[in-house]
N, C-alpha and C. Protein backbone atom coordinates (compact mmCIF):
# COMPACT_ATOMS: atom_id res chain seq x y z
N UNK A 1 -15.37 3.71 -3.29
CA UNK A 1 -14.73 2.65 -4.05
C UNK A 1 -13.21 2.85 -4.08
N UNK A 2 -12.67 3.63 -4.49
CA UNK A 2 -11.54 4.69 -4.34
C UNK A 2 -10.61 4.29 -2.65
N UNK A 3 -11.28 4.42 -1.81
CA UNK A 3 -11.17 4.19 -0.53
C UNK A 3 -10.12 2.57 -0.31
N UNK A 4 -11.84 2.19 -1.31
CA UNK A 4 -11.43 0.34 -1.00
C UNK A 4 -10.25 -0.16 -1.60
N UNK A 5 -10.60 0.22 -2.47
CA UNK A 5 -9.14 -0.23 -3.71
C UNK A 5 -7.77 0.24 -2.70
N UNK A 6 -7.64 1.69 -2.11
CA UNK A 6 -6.61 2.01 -1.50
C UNK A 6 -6.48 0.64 -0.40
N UNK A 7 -7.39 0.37 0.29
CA UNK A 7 -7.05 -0.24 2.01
C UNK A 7 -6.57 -1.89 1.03
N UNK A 8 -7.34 -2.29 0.10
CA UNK A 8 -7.03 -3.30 -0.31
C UNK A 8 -5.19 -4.20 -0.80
N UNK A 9 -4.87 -2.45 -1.46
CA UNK A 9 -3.19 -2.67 -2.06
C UNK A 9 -2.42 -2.13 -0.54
N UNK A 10 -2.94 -1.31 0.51
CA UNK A 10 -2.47 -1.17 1.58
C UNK A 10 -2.38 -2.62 2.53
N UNK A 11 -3.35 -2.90 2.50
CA UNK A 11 -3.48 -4.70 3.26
C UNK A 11 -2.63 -5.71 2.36
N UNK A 12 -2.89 -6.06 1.17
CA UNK A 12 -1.38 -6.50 0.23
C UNK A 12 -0.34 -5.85 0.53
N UNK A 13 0.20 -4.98 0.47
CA UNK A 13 1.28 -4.60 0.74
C UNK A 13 1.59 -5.00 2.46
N UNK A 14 0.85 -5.15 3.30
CA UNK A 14 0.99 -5.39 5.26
C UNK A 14 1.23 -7.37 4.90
N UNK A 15 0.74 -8.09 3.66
CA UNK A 15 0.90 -8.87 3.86
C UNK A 15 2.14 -9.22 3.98
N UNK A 16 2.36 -9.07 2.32
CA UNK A 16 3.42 -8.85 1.41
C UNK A 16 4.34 -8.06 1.02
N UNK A 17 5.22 -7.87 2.14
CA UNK A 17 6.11 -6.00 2.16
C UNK A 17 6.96 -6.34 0.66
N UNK A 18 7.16 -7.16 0.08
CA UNK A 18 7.79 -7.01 -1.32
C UNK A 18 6.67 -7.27 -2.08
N UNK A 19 5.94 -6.64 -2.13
CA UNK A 19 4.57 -6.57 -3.41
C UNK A 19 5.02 -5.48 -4.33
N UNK A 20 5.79 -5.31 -5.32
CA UNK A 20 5.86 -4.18 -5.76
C UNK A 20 4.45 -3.87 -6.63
N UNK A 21 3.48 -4.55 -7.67
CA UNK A 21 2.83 -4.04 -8.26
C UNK A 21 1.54 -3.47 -7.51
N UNK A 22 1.22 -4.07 -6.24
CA UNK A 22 0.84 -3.27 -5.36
C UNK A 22 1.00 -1.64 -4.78
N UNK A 23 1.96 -2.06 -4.70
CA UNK A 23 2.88 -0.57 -4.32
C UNK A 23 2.84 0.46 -5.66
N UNK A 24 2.26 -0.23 -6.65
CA UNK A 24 2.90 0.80 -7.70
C UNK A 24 1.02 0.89 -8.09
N UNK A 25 0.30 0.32 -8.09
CA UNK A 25 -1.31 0.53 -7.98
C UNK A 25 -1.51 1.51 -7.26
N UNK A 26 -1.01 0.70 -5.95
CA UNK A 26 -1.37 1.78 -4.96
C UNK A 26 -0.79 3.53 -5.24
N UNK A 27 0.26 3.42 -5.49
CA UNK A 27 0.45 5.35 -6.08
C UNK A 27 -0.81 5.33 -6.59
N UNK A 28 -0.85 5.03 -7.87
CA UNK A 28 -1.59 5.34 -8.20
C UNK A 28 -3.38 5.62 -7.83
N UNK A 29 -3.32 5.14 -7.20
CA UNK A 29 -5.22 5.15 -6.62
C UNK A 29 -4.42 6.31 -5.45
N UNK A 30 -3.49 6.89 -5.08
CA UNK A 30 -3.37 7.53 -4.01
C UNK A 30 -3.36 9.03 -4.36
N UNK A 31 -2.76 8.82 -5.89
CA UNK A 31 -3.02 10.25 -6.22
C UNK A 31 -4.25 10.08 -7.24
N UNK A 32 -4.84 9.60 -7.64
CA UNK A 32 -6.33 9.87 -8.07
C UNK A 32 -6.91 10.65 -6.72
N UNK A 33 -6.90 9.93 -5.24
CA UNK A 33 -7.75 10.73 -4.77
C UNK A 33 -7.51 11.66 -4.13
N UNK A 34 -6.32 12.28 -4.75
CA UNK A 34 -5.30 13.35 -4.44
C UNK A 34 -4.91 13.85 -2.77
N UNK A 35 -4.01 12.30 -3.08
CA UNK A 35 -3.36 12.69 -1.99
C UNK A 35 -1.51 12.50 -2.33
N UNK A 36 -1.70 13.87 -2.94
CA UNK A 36 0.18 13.40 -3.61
C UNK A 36 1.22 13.39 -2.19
N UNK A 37 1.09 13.50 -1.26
CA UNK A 37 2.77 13.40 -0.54
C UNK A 37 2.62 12.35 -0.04
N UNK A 38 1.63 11.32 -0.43
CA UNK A 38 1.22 9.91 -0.26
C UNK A 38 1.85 8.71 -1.21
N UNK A 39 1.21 9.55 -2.19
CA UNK A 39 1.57 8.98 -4.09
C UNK A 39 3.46 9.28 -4.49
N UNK A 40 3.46 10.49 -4.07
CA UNK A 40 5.28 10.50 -4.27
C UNK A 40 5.93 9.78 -3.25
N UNK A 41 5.31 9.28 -2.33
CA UNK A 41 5.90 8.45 -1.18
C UNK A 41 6.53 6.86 -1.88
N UNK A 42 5.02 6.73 -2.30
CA UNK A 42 5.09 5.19 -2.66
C UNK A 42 5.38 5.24 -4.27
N UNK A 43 5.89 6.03 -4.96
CA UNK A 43 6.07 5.76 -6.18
C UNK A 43 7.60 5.85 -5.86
N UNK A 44 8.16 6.26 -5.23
CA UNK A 44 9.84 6.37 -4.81
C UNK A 44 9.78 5.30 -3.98
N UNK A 45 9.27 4.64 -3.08
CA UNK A 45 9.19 3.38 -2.64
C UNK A 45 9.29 2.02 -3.83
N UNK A 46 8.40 2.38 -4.48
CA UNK A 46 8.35 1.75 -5.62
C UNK A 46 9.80 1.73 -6.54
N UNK A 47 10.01 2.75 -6.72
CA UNK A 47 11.49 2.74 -7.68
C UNK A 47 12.35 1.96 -7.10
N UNK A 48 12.89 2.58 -5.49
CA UNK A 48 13.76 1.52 -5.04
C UNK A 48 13.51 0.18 -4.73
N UNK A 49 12.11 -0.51 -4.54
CA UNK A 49 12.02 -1.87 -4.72
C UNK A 49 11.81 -2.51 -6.08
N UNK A 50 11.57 -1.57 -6.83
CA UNK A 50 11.55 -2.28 -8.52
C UNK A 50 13.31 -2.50 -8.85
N UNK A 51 14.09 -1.59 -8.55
CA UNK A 51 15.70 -1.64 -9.03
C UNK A 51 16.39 -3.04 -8.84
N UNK A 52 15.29 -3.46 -7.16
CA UNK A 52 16.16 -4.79 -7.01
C UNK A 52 15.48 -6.10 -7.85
N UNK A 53 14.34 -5.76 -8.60
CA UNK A 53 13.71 -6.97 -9.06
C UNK A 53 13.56 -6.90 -10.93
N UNK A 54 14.43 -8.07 -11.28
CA UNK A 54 14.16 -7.02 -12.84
C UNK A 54 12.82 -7.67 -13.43
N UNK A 55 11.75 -8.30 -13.32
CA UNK A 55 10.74 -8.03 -13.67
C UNK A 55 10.06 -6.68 -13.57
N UNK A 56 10.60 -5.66 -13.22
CA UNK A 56 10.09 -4.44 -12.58
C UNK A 56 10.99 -3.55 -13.27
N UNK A 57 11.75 -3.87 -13.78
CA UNK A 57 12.09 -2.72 -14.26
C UNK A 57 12.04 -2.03 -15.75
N UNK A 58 11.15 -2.90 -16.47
CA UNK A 58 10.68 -2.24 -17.58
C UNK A 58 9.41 -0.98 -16.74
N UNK A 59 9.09 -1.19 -15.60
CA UNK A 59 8.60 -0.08 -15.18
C UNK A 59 8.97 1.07 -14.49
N UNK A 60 10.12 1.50 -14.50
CA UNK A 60 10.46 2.09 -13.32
C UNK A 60 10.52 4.01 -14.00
N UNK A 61 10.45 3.34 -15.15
CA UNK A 61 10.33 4.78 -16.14
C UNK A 61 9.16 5.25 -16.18
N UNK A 62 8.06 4.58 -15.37
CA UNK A 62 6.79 4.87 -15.51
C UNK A 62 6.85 5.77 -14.42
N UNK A 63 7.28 5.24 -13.08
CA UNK A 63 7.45 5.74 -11.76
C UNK A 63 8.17 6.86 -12.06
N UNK A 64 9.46 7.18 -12.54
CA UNK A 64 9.91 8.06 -12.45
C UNK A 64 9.52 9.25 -12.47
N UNK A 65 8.36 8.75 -13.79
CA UNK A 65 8.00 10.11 -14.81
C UNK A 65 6.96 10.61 -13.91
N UNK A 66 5.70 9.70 -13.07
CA UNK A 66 5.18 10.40 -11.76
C UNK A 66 5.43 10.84 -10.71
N UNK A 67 6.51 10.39 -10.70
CA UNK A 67 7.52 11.03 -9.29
C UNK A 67 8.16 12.39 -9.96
N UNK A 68 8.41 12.76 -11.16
CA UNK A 68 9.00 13.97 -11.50
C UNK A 68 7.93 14.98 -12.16
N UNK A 69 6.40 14.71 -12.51
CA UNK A 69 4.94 15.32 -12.42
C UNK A 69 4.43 15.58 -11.18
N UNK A 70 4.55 15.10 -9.85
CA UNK A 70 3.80 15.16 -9.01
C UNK A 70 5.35 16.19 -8.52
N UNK A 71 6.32 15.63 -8.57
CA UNK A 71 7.48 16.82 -7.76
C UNK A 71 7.49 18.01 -8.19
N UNK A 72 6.88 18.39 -10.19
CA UNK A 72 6.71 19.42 -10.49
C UNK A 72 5.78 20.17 -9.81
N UNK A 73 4.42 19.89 -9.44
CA UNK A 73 3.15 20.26 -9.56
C UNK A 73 3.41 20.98 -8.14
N UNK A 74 4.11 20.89 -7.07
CA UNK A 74 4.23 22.11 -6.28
C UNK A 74 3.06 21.68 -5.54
N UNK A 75 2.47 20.21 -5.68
CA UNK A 75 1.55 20.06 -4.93
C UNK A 75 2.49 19.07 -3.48
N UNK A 76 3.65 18.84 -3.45
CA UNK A 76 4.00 17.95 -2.18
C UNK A 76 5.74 18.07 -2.53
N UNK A 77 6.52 18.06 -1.63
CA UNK A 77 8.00 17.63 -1.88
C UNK A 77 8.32 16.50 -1.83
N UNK A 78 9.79 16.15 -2.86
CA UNK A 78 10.20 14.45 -3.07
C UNK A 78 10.43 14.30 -1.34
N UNK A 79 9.84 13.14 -1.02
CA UNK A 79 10.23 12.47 0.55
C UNK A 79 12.08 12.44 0.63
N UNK A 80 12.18 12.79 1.67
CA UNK A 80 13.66 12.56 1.81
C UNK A 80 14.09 11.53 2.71
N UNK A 81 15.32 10.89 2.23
CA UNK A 81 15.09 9.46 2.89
C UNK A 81 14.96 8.64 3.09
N UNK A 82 13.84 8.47 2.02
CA UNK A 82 13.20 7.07 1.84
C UNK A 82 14.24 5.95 1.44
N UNK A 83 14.11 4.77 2.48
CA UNK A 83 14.86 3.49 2.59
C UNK A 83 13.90 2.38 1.51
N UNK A 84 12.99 2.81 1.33
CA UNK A 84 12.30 1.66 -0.10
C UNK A 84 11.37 0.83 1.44
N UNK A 85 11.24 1.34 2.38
CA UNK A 85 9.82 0.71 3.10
C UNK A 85 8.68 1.23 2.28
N UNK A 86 8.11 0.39 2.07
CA UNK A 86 6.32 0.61 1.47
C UNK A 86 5.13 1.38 2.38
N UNK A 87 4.11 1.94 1.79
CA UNK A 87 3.75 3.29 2.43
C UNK A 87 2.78 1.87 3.14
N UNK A 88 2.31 1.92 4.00
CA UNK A 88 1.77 1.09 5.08
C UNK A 88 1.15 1.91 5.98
N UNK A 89 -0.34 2.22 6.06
CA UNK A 89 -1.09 2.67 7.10
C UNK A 89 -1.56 1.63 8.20
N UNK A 90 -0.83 1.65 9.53
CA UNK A 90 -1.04 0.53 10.68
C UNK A 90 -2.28 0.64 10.92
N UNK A 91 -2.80 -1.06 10.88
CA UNK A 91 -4.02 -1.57 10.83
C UNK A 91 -4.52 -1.01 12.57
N UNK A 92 -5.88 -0.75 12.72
CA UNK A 92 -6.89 0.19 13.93
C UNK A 92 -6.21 -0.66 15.27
């Protein structure tokens, strides 16, 4: 189920490259099924496409605070780099 939900906000997001609440689901279902250098990918993806939209930015304190839990946890490093492209696994 876990799986689906991921390919689902992954396929929203291939539609819709400015989907942010997608993008910000998607962290989330990415590190439930712990895959954090996935989840810190797209939650810093997320920050920089929430900055440009201010419906989004009463959230970005949400992002932060998982992007600075998952950078603690020594489980993945902050991506370096990142231009605010959305994490996108190319369709088979």
């Amino acid at each position: 189920a876990l799986d689906a939900e991921i390919d689902a906000y992954q396929n929203a997001i291939r539609i819709k490259a400015r989907y942010p609440q997608a993008l910000f689901n998607l962290a989330y279902a990415l590190d439930e099924r712990g895959d954090t250098a996935q989840a810190l990918k797209a939650w810093t993806d997320y920050v920089v496409m929430a900055k440009e939209i201010p419906q989004e930015k009463a959230f970005i304190g949400t992002a932060e605070g998982e992007i600075k839990r998952l950078s603690e946890s020594g489980k993945a490093k902050a991506p370096q780099g990142s231009q605010g492209s959305p994490v996108i696994v190319p369709a088979p």
